[in-house]
C-alpha atoms as a PDB file:
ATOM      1  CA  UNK A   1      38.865  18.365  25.746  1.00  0.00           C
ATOM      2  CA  UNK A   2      35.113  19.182  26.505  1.00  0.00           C
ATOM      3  CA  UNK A   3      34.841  20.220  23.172  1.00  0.00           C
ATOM      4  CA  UNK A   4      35.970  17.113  21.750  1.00  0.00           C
ATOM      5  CA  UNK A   5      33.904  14.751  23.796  1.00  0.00           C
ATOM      6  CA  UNK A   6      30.881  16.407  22.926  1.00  0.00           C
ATOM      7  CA  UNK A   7      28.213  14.109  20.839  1.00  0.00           C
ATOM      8  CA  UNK A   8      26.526  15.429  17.564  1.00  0.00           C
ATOM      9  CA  UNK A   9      22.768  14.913  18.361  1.00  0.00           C
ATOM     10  CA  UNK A  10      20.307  14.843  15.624  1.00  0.00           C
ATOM     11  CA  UNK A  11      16.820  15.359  16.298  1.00  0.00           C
ATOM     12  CA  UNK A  12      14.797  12.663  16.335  1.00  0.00           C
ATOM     13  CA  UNK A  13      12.187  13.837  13.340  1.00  0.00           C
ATOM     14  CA  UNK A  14      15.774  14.341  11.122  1.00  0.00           C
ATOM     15  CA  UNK A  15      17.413  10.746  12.225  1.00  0.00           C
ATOM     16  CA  UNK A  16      15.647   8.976   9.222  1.00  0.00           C
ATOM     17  CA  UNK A  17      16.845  11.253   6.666  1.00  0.00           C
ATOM     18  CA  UNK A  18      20.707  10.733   7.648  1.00  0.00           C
ATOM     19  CA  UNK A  19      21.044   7.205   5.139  1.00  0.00           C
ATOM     20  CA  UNK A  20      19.139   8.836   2.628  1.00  0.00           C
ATOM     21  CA  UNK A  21      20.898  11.662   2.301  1.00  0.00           C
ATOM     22  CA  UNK A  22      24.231   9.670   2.786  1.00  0.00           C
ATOM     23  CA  UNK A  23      23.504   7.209   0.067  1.00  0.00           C
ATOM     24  CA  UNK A  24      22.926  10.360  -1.987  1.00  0.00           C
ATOM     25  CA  UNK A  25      26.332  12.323  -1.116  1.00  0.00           C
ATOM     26  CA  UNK A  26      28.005   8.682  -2.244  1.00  0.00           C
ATOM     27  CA  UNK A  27      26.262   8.016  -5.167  1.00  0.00           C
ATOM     28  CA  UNK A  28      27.154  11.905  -5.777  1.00  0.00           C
ATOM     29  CA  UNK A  29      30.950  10.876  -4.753  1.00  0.00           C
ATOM     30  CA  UNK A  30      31.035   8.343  -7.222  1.00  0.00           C
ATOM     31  CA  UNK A  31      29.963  10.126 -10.549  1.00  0.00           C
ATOM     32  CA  UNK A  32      31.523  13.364  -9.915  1.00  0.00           C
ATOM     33  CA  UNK A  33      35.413  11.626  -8.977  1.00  0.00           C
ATOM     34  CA  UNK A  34      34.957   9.714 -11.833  1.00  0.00           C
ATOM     35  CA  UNK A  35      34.871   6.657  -9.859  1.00  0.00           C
ATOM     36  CA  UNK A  36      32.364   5.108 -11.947  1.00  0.00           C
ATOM     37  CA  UNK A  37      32.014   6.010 -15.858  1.00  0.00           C
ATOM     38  CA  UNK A  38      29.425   3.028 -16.392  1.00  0.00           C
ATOM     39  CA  UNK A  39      25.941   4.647 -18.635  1.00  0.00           C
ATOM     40  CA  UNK A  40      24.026   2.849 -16.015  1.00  0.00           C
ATOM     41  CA  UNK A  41      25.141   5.197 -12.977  1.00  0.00           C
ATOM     42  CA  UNK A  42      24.126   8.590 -13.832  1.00  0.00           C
ATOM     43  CA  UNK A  43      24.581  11.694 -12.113  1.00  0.00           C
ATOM     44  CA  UNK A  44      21.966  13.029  -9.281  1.00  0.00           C
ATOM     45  CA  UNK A  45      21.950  15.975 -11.239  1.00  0.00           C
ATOM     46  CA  UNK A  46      20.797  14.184 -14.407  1.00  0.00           C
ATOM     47  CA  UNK A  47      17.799  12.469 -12.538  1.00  0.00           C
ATOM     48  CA  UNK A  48      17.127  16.434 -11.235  1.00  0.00           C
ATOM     49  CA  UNK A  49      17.122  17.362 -14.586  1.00  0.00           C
ATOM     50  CA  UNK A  50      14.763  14.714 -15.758  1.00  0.00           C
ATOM     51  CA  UNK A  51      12.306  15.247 -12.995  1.00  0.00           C
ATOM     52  CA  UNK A  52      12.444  19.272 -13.828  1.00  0.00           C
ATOM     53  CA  UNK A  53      11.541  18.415 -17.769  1.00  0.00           C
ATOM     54  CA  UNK A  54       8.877  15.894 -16.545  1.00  0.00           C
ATOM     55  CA  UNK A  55       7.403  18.130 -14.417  1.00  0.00           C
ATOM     56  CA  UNK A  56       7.227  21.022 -16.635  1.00  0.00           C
ATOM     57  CA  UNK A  57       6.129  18.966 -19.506  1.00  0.00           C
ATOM     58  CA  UNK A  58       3.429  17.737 -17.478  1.00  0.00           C
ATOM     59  CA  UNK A  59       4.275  14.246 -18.265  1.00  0.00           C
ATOM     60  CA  UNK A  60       5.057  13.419 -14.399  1.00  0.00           C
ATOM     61  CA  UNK A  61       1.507  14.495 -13.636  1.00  0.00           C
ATOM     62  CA  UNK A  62      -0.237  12.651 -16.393  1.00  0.00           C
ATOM     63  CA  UNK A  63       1.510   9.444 -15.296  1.00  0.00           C
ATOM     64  CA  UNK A  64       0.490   9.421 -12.094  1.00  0.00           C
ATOM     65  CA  UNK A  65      -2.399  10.800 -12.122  1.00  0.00           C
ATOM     66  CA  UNK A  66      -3.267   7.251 -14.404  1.00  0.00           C
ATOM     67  CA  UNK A  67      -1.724   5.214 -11.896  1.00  0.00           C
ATOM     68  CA  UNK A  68      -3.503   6.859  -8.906  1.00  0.00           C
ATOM     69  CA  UNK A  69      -6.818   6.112 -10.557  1.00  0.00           C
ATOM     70  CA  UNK A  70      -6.130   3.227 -11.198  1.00  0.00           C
ATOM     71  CA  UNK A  71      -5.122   1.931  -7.782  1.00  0.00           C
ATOM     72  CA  UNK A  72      -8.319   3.819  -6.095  1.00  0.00           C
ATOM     73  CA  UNK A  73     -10.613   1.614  -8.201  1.00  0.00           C
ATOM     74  CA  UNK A  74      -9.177  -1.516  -7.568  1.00  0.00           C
ATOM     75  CA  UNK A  75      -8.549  -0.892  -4.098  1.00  0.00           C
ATOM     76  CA  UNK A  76     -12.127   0.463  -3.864  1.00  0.00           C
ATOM     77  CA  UNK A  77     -13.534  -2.729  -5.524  1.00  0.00           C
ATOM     78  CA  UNK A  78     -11.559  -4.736  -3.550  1.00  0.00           C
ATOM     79  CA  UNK A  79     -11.294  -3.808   0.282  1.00  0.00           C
ATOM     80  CA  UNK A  80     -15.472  -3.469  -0.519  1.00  0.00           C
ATOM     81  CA  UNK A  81     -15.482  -7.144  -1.259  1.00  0.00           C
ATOM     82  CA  UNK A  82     -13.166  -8.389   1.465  1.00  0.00           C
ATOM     83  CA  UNK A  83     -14.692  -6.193   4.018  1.00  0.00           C
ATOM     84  CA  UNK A  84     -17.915  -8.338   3.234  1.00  0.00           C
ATOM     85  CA  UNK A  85     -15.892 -11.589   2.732  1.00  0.00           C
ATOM     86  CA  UNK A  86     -14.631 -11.335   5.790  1.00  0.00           C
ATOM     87  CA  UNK A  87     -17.546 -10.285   7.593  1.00  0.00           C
ATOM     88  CA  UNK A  88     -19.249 -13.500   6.247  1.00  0.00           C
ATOM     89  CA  UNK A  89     -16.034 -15.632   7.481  1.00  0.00           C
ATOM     90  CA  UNK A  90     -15.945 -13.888  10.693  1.00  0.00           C
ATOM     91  CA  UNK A  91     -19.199 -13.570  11.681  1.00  0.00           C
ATOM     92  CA  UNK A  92     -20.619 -17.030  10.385  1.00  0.00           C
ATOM     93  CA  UNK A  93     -19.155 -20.477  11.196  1.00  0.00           C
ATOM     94  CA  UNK A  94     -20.639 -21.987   8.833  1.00  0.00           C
ATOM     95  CA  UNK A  95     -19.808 -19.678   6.304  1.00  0.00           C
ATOM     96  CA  UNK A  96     -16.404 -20.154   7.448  1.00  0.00           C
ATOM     97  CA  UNK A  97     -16.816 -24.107   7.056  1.00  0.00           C
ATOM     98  CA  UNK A  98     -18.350 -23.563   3.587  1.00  0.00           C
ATOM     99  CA  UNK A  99     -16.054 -21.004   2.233  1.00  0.00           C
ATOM    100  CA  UNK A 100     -13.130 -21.115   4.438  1.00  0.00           C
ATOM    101  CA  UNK A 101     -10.886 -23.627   3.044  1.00  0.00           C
ATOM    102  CA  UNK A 102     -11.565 -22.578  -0.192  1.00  0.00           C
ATOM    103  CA  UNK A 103      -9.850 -19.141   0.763  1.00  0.00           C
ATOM    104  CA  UNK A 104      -7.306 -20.178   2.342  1.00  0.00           C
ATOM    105  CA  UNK A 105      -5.957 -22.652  -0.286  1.00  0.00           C
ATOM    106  CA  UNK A 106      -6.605 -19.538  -2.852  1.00  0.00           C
ATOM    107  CA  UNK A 107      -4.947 -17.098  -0.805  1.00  0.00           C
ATOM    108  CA  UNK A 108      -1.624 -19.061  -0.912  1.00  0.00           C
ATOM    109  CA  UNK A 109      -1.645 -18.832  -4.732  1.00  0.00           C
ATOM    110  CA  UNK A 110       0.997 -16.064  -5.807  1.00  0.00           C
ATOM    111  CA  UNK A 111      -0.590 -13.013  -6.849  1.00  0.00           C
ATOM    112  CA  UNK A 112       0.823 -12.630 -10.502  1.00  0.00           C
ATOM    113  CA  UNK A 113       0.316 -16.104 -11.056  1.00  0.00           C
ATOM    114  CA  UNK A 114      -3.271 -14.529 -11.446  1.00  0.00           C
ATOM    115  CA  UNK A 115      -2.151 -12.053 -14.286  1.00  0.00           C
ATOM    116  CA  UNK A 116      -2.414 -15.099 -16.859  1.00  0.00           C
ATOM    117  CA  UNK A 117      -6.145 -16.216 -16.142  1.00  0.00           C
ATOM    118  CA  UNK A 118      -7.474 -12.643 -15.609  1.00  0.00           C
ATOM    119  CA  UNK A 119      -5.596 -11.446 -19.484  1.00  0.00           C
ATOM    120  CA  UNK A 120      -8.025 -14.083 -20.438  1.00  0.00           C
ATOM    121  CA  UNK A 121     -10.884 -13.229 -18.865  1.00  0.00           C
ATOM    122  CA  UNK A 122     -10.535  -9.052 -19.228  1.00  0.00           C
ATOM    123  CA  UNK A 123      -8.166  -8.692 -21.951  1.00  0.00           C
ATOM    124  CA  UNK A 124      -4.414  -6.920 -21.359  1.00  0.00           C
ATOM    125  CA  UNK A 125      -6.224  -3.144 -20.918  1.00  0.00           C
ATOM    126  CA  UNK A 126      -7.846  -1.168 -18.569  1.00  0.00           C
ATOM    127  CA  UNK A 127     -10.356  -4.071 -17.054  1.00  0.00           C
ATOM    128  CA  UNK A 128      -7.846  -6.056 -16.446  1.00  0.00           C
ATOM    129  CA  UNK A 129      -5.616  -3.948 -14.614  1.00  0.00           C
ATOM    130  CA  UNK A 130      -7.661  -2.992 -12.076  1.00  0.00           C
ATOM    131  CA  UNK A 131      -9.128  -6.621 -11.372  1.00  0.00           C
ATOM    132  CA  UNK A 132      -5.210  -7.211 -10.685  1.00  0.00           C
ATOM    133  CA  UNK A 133      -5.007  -4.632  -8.106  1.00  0.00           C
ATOM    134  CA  UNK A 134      -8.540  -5.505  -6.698  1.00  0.00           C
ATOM    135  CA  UNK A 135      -7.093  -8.835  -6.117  1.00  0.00           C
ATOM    136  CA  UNK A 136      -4.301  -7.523  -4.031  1.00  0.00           C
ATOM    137  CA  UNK A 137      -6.493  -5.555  -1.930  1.00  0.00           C
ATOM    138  CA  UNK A 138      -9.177  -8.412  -1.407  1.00  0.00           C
ATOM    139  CA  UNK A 139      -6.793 -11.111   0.502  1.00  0.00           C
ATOM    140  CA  UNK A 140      -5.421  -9.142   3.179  1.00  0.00           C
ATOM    141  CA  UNK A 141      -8.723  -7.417   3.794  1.00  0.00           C
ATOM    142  CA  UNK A 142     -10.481 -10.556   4.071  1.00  0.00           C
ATOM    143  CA  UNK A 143      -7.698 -12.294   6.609  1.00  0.00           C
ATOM    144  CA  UNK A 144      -7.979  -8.711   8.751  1.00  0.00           C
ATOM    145  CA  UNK A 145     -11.494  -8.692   9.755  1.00  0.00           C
ATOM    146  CA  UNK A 146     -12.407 -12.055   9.454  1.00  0.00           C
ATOM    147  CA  UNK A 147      -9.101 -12.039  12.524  1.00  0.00           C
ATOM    148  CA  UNK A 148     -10.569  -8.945  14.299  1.00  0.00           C
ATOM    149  CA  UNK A 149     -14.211 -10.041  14.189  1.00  0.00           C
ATOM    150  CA  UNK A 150     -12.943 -13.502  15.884  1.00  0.00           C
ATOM    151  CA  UNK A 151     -10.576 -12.242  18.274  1.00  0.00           C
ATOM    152  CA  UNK A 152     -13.782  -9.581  19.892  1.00  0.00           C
ATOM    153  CA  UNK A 153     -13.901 -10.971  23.686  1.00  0.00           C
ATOM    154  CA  UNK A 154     -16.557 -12.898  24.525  1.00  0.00           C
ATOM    155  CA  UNK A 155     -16.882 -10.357  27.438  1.00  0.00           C
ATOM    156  CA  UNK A 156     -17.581  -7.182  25.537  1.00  0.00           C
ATOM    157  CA  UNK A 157     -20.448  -9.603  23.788  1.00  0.00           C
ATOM    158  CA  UNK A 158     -21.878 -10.422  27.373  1.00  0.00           C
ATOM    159  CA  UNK A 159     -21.979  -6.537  28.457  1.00  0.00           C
ATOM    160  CA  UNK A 160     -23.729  -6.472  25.367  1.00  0.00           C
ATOM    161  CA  UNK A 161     -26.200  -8.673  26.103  1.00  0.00           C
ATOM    162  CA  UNK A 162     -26.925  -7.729  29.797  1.00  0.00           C
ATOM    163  CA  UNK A 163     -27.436  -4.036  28.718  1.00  0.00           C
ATOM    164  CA  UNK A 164     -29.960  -5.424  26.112  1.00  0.00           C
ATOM    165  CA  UNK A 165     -28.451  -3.971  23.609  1.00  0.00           C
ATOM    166  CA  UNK A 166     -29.869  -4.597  19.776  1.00  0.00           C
ATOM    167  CA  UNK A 167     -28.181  -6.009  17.233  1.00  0.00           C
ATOM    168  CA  UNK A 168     -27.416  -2.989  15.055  1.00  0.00           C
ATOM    169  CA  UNK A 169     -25.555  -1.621  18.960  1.00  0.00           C
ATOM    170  CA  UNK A 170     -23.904  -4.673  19.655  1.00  0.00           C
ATOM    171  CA  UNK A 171     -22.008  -4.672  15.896  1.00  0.00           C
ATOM    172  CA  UNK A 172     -21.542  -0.228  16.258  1.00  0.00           C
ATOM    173  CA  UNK A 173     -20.823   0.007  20.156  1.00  0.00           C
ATOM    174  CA  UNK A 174     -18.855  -3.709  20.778  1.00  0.00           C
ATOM    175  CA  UNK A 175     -17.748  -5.384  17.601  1.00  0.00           C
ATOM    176  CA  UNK A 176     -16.780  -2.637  14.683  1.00  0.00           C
ATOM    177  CA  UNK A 177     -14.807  -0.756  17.858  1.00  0.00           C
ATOM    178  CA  UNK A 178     -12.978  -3.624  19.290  1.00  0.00           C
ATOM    179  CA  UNK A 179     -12.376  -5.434  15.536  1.00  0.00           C
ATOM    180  CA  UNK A 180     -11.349  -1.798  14.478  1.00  0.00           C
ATOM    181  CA  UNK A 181      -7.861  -2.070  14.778  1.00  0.00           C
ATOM    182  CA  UNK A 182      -7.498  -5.243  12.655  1.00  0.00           C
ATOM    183  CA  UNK A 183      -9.624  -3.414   9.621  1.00  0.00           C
ATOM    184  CA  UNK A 184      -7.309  -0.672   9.447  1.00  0.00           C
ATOM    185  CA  UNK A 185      -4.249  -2.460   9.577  1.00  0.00           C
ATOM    186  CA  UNK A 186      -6.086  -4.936   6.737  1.00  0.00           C
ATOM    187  CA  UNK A 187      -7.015  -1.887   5.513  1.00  0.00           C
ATOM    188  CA  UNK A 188      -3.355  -0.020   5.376  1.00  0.00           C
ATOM    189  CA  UNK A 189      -1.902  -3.580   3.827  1.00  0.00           C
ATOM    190  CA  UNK A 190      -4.300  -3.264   1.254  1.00  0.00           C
ATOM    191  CA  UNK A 191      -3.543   0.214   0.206  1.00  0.00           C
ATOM    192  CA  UNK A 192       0.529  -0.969   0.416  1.00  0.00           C
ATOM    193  CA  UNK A 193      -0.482  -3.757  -1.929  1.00  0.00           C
ATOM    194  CA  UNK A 194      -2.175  -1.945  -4.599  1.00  0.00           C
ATOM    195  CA  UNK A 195       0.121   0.322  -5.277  1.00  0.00           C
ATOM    196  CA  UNK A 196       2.645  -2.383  -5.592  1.00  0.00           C
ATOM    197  CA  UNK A 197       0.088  -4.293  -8.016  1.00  0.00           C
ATOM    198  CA  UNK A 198      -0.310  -1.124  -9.525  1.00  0.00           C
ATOM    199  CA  UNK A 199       2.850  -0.767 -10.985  1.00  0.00           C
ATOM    200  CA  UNK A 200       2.883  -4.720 -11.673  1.00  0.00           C
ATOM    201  CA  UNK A 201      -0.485  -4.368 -14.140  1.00  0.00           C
ATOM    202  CA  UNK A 202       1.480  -1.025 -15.848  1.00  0.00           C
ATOM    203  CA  UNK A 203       4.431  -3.462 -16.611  1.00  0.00           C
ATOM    204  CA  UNK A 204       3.306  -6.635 -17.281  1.00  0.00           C
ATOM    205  CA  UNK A 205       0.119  -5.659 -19.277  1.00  0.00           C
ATOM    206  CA  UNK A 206      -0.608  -3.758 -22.394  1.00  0.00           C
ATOM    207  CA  UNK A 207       1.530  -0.436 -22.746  1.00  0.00           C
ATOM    208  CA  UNK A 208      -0.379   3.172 -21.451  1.00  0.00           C
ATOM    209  CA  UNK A 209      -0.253   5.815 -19.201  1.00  0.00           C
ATOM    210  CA  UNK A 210       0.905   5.360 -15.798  1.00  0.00           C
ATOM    211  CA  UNK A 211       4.403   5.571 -13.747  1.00  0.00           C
ATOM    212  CA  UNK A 212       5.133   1.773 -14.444  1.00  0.00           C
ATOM    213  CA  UNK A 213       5.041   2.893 -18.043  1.00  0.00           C
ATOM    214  CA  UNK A 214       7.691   5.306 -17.573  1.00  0.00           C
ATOM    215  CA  UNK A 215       9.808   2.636 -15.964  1.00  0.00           C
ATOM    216  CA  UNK A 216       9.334   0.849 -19.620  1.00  0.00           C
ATOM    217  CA  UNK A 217       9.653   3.872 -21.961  1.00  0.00           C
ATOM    218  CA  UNK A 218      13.412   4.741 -19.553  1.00  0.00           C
ATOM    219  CA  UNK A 219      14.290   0.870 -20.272  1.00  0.00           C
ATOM    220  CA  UNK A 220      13.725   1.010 -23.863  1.00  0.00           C
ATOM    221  CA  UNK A 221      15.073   4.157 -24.723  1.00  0.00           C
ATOM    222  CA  UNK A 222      18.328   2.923 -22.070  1.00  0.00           C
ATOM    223  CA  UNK A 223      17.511   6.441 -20.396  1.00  0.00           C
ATOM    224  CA  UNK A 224      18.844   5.594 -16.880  1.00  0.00           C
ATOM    225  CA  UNK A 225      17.844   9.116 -15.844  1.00  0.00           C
ATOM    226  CA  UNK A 226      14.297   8.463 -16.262  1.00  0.00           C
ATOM    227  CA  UNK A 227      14.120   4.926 -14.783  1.00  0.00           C
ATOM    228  CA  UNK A 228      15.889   6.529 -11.557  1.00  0.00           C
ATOM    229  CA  UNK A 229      13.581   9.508 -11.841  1.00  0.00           C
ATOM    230  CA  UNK A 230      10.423   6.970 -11.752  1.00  0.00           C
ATOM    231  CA  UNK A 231      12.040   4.842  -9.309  1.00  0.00           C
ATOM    232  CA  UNK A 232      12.336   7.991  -6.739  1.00  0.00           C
ATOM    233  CA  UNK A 233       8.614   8.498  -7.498  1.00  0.00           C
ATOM    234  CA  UNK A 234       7.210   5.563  -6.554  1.00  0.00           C
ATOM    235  CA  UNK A 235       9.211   5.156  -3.620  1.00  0.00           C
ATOM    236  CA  UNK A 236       7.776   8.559  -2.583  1.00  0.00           C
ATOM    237  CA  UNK A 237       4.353   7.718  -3.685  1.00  0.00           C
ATOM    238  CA  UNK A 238       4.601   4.780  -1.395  1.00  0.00           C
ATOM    239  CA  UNK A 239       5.386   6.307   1.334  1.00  0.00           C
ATOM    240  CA  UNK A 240       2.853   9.408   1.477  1.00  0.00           C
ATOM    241  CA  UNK A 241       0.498   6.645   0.932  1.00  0.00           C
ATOM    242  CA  UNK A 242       1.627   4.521   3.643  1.00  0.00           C
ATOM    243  CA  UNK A 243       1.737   7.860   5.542  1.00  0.00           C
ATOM    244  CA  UNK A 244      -1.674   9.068   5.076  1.00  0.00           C
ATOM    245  CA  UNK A 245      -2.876   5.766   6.377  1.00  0.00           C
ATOM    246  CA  UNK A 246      -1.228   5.431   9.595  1.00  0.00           C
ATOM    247  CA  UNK A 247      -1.865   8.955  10.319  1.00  0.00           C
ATOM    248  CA  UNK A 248      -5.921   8.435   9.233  1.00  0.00           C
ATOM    249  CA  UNK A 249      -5.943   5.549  11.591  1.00  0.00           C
ATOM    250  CA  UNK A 250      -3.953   7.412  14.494  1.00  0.00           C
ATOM    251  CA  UNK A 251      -7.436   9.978  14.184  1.00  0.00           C
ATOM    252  CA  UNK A 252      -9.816   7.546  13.906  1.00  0.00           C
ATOM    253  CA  UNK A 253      -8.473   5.084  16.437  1.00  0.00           C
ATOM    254  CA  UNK A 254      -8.271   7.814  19.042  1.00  0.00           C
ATOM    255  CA  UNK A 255     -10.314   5.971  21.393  1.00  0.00           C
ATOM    256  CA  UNK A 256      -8.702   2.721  21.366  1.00  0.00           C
ATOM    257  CA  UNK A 257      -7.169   3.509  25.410  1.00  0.00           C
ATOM    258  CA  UNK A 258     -10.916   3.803  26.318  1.00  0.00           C
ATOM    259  CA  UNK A 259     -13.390   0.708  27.270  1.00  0.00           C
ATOM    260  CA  UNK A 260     -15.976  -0.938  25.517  1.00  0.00           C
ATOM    261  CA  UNK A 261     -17.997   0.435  28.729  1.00  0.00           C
ATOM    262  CA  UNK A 262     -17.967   4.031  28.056  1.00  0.00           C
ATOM    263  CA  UNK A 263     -20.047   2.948  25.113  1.00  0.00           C
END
């Protein structure tokens, strides 16, 4: 009876693999029984098979390795430019008045409602790819620190000033540490955007290298296989990205229990 009553416990690093893993054993389930004969629900073992080909052909590697470039310029050009854009918004008021409204109206425009204006301005290749996914780092950047330079409390600003401190202190010992939180989480969004925009530019704009384009050449060919296969590698792409970041910020951030004082 003790036996019986006893609870399976899964370790808490496992527990997030368990629908995974489940959706795979049904999707497994349903091919194998025969449950499901339709060309457009292939086999796991199919998609394994792709990946192994890609892989050894070198093809997975040459796709991404497009894609990853891709989304480190634009999200280098971009967070650059917000991080100024909204150091200007934040730190200024009348910067803010000037500019502000202007942002915000252009900030509620959808982001591939852009794609049109900027195939004018760049063309459908390379240029204008990566002003796509500089534009999806840029607004939540911008919103980020121009919130975490206007949420600093007055009270870390009047330590600042009864200590004397200059202003090149003040903005490394008060503001960039107490507004640091806010960057990286403007920061992290970015990164989460640009890889989405990434794949947008590969599949809305002229034809090349890049995972987006496998997405196209799996559609075309009505490989299934190979539009699973690039599905699973995004979605892992995504989240080692998303991963790094949160475990960059969790080191850098290390202080955030301590004062402003000890500074």
């Amino acid at each position: 009876m003790a036996n019986s009553d006893r609870k399976v416990i899964i370790p808490r690093r496992l527990r997030g693999w368990v629908l995974p893993l489940a959706l795979l054993a049904c999707w497994y389930w349903a091919v194998a029984s025969g449950w499901s004969s339709s060309p457009l629900l292939v086999s796991p073992l199919a998609v394994w098979q792709r990946a192994v080909a890609q892989v050894g052909s070198g093809e997975l590697w040459d796709a991404l390795s497009a894609s990853l470039w891709r989304n480190a310029w634009g999200l280098a050009i971009g967070a650059s430019a917000g991080l100024l854009f909204g150091a200007l918004l934040g730190g200024s008021r009348g910067f803010d008045r000037l500019l502000g409204p202007s942002f915000h109206t252009l900030k509620q425009i959808s982001l591939f409602a852009w794609i049109p204006m900027l195939s004018m301005w760049f063309g459908l290749g390379e240029a204008a790819k990566i002003a796509f996914i500089a534009l999806a780092a840029f607004f939540p950047v911008v919103l980020n620190t121009y919130e975490g330079l206007r949420s600093v409390p007055r009270e870390y600003l009047e330590v600042a000033r009864v200590h004397e401190f200059s202003l090149w202190q003040t903005l490394s010992r008060v503001i960039v540490p107490a507004a640091a939180p806010s960057l990286f989480t403007g920061l992290q969004l970015s990164l989460i955007y640009t890889w989405l925009a990434t794949l947008g530019a590969e599949y809305l704009l002229s034809s090349g290298r890049g995972i987006g384009n496998t997405l196209i050449d799996g559609r075309e060919q009505f490989q299934m296989d190979l539009v699973l296969f690039g599905v699973v590698v995004i979605g892992l792409v995504g989240f080692a990205l998303n991963a790094l970041a949160s475990q960059l910020e969790r080191r850098l951030l290390a202080w955030r229990d301590r004062t402003v004082a000890q500074y």
